[in-house]
PDB file of N, CA and C in Angstrom:
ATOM      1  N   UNK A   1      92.792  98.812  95.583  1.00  0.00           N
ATOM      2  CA  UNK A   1      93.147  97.748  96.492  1.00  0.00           C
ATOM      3  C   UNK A   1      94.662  97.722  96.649  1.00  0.00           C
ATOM      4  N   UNK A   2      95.154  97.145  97.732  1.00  0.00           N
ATOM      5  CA  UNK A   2      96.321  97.566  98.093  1.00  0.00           C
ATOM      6  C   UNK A   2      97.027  96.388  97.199  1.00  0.00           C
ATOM      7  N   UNK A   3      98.169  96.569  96.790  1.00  0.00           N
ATOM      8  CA  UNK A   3      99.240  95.271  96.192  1.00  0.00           C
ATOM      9  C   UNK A   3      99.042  93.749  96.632  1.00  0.00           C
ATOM     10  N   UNK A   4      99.294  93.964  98.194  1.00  0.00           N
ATOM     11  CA  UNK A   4      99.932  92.959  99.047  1.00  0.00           C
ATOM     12  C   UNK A   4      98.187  91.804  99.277  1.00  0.00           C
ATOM     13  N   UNK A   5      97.362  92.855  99.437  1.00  0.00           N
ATOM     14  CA  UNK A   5      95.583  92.225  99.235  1.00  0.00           C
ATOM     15  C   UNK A   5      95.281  91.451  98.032  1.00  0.00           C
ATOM     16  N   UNK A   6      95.760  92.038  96.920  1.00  0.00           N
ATOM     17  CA  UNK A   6      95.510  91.568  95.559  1.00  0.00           C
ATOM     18  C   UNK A   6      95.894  90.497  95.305  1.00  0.00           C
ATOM     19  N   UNK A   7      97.145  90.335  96.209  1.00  0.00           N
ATOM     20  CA  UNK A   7      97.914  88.846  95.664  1.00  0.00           C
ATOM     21  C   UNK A   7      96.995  87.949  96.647  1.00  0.00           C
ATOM     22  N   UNK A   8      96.635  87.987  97.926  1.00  0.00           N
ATOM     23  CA  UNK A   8      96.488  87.245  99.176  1.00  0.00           C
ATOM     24  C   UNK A   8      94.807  87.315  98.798  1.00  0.00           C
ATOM     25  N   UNK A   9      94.211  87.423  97.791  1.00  0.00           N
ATOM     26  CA  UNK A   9      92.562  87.371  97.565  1.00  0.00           C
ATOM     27  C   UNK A   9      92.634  85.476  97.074  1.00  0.00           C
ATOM     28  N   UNK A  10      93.193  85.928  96.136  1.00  0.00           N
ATOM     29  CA  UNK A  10      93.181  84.468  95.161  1.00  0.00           C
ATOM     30  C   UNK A  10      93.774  83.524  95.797  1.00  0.00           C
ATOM     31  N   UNK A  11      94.522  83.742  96.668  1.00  0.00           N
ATOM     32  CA  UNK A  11      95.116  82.564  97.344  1.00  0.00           C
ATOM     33  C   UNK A  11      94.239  81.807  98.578  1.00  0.00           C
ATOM     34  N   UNK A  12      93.552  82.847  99.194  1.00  0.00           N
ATOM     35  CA  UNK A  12      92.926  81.972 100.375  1.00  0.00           C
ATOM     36  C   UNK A  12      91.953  81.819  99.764  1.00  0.00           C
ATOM     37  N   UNK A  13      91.147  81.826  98.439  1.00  0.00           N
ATOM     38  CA  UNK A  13      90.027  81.948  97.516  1.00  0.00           C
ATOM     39  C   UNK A  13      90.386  80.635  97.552  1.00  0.00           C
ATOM     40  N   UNK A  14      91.203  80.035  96.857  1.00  0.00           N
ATOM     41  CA  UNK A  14      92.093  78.973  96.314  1.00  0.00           C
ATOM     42  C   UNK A  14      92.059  78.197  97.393  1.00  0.00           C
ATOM     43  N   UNK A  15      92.579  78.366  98.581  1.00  0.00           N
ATOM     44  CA  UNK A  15      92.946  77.492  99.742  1.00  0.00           C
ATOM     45  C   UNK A  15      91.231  77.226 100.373  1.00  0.00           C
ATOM     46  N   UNK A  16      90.723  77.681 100.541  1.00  0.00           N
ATOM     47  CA  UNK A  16      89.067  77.749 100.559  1.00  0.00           C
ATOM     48  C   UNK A  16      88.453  76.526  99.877  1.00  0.00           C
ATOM     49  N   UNK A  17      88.254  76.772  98.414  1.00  0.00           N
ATOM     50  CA  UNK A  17      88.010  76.082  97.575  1.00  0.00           C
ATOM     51  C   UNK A  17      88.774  74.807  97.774  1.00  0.00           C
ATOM     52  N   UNK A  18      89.666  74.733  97.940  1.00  0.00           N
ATOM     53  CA  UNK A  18      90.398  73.227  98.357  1.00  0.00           C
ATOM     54  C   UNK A  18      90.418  72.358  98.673  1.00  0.00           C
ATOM     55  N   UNK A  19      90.086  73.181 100.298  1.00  0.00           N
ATOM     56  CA  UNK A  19      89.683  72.504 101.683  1.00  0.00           C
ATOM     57  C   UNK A  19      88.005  72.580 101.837  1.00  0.00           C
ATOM     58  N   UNK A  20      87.105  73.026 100.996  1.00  0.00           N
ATOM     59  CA  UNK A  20      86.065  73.098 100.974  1.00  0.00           C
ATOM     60  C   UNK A  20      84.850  73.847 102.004  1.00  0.00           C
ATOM     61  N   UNK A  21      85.765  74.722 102.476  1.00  0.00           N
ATOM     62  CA  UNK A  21      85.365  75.762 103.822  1.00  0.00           C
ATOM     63  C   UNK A  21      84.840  76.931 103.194  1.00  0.00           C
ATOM     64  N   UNK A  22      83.270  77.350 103.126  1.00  0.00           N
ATOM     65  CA  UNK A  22      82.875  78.258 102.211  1.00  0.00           C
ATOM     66  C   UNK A  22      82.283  79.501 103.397  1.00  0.00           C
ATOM     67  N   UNK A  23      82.783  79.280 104.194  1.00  0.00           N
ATOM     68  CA  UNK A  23      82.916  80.670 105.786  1.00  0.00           C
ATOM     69  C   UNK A  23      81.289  80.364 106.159  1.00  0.00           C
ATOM     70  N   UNK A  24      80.755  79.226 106.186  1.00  0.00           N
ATOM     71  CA  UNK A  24      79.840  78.685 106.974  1.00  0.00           C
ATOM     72  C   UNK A  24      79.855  78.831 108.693  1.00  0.00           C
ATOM     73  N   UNK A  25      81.143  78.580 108.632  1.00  0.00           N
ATOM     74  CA  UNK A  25      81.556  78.125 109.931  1.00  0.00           C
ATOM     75  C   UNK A  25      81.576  79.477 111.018  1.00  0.00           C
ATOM     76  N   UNK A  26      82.710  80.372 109.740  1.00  0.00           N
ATOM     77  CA  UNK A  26      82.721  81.693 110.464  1.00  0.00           C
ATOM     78  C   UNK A  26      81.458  82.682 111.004  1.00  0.00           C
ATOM     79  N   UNK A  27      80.594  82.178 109.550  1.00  0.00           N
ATOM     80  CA  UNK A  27      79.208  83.179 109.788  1.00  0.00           C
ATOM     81  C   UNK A  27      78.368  82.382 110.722  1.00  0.00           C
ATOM     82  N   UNK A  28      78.269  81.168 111.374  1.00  0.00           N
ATOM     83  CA  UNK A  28      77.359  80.763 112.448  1.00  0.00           C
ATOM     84  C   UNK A  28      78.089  81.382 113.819  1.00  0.00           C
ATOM     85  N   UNK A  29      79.492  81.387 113.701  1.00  0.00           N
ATOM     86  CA  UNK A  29      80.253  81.914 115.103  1.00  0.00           C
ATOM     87  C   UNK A  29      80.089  83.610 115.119  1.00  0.00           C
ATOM     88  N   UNK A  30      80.097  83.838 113.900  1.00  0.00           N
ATOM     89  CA  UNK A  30      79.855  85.544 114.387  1.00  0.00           C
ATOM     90  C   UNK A  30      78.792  85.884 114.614  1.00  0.00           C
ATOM     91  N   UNK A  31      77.696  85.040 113.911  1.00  0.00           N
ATOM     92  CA  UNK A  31      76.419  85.472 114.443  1.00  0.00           C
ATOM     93  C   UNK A  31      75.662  84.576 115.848  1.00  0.00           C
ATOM     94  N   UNK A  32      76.443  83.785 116.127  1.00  0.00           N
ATOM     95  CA  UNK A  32      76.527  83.218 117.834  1.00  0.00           C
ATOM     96  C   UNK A  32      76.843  84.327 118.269  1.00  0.00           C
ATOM     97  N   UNK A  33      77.839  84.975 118.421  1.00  0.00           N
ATOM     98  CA  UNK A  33      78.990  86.003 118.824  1.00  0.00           C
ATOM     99  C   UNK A  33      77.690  87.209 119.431  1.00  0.00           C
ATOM    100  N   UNK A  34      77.331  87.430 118.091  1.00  0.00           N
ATOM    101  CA  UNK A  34      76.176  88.473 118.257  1.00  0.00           C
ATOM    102  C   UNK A  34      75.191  88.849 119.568  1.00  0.00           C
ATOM    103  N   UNK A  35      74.947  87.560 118.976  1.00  0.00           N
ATOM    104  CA  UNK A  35      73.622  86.788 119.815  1.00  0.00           C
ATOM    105  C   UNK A  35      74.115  87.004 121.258  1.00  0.00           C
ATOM    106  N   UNK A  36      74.911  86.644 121.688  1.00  0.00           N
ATOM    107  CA  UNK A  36      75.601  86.109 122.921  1.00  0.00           C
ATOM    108  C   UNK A  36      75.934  87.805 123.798  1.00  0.00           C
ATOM    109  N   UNK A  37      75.908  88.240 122.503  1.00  0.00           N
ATOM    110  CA  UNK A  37      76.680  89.824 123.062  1.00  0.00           C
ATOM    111  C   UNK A  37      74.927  90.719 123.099  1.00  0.00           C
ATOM    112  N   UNK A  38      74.380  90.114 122.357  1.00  0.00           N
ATOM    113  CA  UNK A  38      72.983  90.893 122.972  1.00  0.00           C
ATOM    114  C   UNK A  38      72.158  90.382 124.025  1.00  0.00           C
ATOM    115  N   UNK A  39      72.408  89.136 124.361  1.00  0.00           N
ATOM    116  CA  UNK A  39      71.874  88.426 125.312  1.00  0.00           C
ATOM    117  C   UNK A  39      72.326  89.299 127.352  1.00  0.00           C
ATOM    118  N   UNK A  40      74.334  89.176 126.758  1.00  0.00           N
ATOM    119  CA  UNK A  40      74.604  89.838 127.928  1.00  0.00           C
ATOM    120  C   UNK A  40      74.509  91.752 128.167  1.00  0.00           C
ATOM    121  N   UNK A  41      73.704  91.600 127.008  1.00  0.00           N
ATOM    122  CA  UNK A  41      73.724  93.039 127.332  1.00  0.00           C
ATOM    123  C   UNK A  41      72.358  93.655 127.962  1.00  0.00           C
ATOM    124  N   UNK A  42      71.492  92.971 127.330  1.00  0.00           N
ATOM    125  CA  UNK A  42      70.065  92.705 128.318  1.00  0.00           C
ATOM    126  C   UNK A  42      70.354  92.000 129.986  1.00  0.00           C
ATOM    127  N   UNK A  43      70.905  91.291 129.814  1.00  0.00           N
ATOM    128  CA  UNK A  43      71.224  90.589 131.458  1.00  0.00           C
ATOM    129  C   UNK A  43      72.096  91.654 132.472  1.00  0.00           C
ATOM    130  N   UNK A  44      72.675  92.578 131.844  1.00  0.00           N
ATOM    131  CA  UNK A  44      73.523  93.557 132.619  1.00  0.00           C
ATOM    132  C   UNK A  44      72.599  94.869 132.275  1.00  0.00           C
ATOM    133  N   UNK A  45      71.797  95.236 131.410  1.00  0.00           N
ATOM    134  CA  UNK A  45      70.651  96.192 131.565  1.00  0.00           C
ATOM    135  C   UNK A  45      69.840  96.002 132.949  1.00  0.00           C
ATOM    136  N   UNK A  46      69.218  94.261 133.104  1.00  0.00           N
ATOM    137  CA  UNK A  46      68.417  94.132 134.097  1.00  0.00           C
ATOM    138  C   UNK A  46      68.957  94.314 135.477  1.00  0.00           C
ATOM    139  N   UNK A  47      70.174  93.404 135.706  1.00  0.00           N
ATOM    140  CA  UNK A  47      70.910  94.029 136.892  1.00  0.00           C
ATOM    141  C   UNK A  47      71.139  95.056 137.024  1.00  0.00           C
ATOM    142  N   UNK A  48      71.584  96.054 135.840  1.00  0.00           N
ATOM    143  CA  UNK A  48      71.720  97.280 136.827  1.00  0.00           C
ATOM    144  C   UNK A  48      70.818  98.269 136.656  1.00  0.00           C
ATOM    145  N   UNK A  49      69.852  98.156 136.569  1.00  0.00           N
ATOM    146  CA  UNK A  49      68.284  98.647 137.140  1.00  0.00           C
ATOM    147  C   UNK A  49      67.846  98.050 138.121  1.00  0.00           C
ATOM    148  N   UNK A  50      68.120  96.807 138.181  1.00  0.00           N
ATOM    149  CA  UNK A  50      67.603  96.189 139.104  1.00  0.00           C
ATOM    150  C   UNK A  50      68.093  96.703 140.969  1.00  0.00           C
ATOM    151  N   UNK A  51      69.242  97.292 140.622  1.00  0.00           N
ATOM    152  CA  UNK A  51      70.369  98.164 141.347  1.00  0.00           C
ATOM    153  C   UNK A  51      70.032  99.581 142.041  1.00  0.00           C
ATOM    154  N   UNK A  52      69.974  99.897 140.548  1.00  0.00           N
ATOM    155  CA  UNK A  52      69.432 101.975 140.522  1.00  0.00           C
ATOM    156  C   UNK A  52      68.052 101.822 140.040  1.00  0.00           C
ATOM    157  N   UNK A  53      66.691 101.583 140.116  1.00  0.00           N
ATOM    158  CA  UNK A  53      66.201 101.544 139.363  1.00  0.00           C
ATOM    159  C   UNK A  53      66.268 103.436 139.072  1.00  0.00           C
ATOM    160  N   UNK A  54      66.156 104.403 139.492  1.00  0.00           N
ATOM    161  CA  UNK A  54      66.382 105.924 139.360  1.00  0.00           C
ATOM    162  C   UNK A  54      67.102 106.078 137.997  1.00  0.00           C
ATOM    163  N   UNK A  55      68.294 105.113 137.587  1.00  0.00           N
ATOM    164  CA  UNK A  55      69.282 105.489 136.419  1.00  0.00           C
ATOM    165  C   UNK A  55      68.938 104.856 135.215  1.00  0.00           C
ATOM    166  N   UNK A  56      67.387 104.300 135.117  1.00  0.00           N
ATOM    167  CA  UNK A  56      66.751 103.864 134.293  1.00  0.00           C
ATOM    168  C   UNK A  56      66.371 104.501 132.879  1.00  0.00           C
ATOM    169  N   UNK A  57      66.677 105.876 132.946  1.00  0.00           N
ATOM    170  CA  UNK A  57      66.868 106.491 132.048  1.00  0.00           C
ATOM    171  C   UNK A  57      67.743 106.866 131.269  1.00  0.00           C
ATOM    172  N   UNK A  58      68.855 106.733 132.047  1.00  0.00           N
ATOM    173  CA  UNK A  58      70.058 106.579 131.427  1.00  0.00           C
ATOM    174  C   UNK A  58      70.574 105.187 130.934  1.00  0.00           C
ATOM    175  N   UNK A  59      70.090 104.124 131.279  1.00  0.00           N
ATOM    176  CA  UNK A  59      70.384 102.610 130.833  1.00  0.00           C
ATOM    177  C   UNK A  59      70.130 102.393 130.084  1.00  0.00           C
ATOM    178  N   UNK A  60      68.633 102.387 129.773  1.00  0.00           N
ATOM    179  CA  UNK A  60      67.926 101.904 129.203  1.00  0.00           C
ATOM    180  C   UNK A  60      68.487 102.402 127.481  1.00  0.00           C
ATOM    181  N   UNK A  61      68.650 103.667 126.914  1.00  0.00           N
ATOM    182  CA  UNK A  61      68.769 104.085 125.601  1.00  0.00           C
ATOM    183  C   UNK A  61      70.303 103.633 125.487  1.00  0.00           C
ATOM    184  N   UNK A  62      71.184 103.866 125.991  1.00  0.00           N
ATOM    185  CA  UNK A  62      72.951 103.142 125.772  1.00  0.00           C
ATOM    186  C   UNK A  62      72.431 101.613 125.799  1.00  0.00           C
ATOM    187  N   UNK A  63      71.769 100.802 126.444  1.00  0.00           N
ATOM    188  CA  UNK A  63      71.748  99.534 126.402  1.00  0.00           C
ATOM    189  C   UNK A  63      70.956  98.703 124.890  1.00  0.00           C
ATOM    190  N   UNK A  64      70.156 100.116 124.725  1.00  0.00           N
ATOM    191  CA  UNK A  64      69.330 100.324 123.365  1.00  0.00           C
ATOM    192  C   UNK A  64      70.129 100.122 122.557  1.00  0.00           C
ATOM    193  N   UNK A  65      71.009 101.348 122.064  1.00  0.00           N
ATOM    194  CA  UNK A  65      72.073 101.471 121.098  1.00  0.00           C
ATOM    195  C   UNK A  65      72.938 100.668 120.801  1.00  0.00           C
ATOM    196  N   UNK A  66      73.565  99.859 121.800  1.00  0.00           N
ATOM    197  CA  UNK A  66      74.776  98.808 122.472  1.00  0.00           C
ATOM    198  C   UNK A  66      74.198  97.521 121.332  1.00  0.00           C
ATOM    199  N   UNK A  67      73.296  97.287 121.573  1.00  0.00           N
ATOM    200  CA  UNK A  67      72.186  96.375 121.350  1.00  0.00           C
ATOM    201  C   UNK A  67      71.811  95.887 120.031  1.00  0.00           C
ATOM    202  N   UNK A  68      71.591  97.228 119.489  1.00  0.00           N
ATOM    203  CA  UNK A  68      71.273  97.548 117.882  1.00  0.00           C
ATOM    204  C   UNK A  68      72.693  97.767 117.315  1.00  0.00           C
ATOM    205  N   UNK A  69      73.876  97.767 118.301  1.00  0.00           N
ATOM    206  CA  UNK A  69      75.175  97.696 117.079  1.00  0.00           C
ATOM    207  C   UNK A  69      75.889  96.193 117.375  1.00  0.00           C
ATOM    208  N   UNK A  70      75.705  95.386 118.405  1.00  0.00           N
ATOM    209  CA  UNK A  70      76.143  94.137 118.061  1.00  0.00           C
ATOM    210  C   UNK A  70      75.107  93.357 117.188  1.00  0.00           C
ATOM    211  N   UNK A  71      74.002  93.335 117.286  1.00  0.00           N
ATOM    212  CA  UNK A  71      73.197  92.587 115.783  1.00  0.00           C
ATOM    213  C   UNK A  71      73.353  93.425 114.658  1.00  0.00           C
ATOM    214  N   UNK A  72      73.931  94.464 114.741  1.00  0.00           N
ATOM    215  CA  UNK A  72      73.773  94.995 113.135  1.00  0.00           C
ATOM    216  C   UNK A  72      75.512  94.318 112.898  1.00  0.00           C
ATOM    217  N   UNK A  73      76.508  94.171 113.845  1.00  0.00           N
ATOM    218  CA  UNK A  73      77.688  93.355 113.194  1.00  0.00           C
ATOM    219  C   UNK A  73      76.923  92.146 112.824  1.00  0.00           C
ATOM    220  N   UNK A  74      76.481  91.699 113.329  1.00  0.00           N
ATOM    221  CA  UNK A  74      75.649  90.080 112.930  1.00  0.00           C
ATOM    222  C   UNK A  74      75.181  89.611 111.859  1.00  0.00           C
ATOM    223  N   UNK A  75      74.436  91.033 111.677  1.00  0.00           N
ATOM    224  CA  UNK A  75      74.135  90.904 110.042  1.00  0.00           C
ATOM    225  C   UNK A  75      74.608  91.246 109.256  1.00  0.00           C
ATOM    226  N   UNK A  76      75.743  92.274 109.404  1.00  0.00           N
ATOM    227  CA  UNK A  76      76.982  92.431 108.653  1.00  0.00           C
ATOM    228  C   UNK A  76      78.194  91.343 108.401  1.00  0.00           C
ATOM    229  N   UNK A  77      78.071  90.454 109.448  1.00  0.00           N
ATOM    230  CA  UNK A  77      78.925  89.214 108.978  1.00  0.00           C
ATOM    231  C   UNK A  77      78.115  88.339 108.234  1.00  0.00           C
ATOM    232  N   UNK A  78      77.072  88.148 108.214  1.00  0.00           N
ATOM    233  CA  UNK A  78      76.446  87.382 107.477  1.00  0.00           C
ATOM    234  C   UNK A  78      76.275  87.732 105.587  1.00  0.00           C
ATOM    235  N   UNK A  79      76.438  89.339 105.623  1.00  0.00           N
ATOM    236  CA  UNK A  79      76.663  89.394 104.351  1.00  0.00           C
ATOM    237  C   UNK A  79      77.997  89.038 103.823  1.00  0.00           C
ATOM    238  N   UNK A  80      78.885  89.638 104.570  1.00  0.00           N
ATOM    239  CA  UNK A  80      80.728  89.541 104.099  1.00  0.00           C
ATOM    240  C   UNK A  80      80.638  88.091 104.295  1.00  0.00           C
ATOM    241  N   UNK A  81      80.579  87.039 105.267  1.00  0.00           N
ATOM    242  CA  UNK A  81      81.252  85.955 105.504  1.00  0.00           C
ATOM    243  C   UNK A  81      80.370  84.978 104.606  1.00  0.00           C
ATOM    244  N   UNK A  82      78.954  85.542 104.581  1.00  0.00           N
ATOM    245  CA  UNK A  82      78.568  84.238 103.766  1.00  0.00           C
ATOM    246  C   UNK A  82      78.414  83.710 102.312  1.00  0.00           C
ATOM    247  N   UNK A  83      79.178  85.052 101.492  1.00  0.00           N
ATOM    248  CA  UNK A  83      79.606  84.596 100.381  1.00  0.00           C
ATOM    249  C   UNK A  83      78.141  84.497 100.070  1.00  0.00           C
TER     250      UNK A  83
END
């Protein structure tokens, strides 16, 4: 771990504990965040098929992938942020 990390762990640990903020807050907004980012990514899948439907093959698996990496941050903040 780097020097400058080591010192700055215990302190916002500390400032945390204080103020009584246990990253509740953070992990409902990142996993809103998520949510919100898979929501528009289905809504811009449908429009633009709805467009080309022909490029439906090409949408459809990137919109796939797109998809499966903003909920996998989602549930990756939920492990880091929720302590």
């Amino acid at each position: 771990m780097l020097p400058i990390l080591a010192q700055a762990a215990p302190v916002a640990v500390e400032a945390a504990a204080a103020t009584g903020v246990t990253g509740n807050i953070a992990t409902g907004l990142a996993v809103f965040g998520a949510a919100l980012a898979v929501g528009l990514i289905g809504f811009r899948t449908v429009e633009a098929v709805g467009r080309n439907p022909q490029a439906q093959g090409k949408i459809l698996p990137l919109a796939l992938v797109l998809g499966a990496f903003a909920e996998g941050l989602g549930i990756l903040a939920i492990f880091v942020l929720g302590n």
